[in-house]
C-alpha atoms as a PDB file:
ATOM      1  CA  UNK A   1     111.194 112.430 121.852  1.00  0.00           C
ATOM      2  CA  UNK A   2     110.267 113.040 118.511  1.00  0.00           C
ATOM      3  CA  UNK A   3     111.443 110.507 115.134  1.00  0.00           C
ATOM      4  CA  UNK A   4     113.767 111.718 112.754  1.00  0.00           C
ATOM      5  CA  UNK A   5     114.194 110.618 109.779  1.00  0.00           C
ATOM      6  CA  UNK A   6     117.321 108.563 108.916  1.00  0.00           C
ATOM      7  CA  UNK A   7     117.986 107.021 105.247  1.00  0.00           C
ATOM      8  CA  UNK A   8     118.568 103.659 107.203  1.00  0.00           C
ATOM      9  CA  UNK A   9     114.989 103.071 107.817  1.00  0.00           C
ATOM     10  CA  UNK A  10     115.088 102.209 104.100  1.00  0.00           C
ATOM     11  CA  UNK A  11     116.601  98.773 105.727  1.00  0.00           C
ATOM     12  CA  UNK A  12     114.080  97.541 107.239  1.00  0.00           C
ATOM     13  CA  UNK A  13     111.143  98.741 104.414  1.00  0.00           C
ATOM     14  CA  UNK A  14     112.880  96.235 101.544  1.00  0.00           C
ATOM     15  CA  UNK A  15     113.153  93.152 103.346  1.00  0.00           C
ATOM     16  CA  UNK A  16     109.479  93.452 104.825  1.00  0.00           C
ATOM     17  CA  UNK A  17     108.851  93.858 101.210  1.00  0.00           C
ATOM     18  CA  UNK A  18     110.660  90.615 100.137  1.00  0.00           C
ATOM     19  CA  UNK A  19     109.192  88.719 103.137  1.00  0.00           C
ATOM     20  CA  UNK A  20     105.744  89.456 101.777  1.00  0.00           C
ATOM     21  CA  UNK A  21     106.139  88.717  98.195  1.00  0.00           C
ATOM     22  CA  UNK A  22     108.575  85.109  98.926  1.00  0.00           C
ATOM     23  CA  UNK A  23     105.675  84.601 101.497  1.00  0.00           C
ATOM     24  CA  UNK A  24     102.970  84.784  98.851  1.00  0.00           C
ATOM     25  CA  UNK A  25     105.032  82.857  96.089  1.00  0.00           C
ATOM     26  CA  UNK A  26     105.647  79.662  98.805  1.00  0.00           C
ATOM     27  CA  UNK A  27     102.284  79.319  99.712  1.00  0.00           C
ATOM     28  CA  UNK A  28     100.986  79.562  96.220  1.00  0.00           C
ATOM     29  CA  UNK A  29     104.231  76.902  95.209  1.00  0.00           C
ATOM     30  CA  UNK A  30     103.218  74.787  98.202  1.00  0.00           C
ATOM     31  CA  UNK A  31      99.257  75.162  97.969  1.00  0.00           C
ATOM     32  CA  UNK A  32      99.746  76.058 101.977  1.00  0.00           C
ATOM     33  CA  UNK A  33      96.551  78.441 101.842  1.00  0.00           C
ATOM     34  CA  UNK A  34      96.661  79.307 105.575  1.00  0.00           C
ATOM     35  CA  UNK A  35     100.002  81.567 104.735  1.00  0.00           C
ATOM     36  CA  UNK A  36      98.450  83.924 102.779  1.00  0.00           C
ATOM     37  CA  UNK A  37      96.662  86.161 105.245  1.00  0.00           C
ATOM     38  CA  UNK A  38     100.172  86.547 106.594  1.00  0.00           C
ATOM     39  CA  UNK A  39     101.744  87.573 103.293  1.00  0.00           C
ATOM     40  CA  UNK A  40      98.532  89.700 102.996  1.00  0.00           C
ATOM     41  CA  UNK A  41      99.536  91.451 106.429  1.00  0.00           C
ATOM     42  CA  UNK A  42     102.876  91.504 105.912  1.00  0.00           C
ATOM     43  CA  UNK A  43     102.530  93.423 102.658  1.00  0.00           C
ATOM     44  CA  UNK A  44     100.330  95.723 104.559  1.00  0.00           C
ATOM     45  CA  UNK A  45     103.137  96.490 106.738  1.00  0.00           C
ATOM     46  CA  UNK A  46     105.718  96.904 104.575  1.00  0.00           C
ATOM     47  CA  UNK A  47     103.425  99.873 102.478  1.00  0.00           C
ATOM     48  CA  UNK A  48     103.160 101.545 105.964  1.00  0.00           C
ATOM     49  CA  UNK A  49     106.483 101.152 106.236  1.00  0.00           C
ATOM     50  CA  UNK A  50     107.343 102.067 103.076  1.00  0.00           C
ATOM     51  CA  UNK A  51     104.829 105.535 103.440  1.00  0.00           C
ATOM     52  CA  UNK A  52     106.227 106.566 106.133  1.00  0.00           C
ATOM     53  CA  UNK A  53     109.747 106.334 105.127  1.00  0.00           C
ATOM     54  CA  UNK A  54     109.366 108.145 101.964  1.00  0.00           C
ATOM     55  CA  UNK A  55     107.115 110.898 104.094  1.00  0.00           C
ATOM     56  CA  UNK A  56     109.989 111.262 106.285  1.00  0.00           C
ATOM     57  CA  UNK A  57     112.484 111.880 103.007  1.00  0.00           C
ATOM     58  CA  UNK A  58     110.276 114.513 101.647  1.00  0.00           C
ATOM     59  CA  UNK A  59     109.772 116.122 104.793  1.00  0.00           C
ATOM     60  CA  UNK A  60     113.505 116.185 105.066  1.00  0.00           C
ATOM     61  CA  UNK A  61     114.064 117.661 101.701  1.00  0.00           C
ATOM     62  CA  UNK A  62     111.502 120.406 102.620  1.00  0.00           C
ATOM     63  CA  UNK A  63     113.213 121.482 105.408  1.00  0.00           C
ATOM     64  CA  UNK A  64     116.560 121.906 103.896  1.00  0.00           C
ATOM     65  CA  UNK A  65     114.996 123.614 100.397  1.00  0.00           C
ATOM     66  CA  UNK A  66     116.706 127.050 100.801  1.00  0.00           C
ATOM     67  CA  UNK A  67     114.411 130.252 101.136  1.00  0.00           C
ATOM     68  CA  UNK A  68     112.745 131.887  98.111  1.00  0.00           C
END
């Protein structure tokens, strides 16, 4: 079954966002070095995330751009 875009996969792309950069910003507050690999992966995640949610939207608007 294939995935289709929806505009509610925008949900989850923000607050892996947020979760990355409040991750960062507590271990840098705290000096608790061992989080940062997991802000550093969790960022990762959320750009994948992120990349294939906007590929999705402008594959959507593609396919509904009326014939020339």
């Amino acid at each position: 079954m294939p995935v289709r875009y929806d505009p509610q996969y925008w949900s989850l792309v923000f607050p892996l966002g947020m979760y990355s950069a409040a991750t960062h910003a507590y271990a840098n507050v705290t000096g608790l070095a061992f989080l940062d690999p997991l802000a550093r992966i969790a960022g990762d995640i959320a750009l994948v995330a992120w990349l294939l949610a906007t590929l999705g939207l402008v594959r959507r608007l593609l396919q509904r751009r009326p014939a020339a």
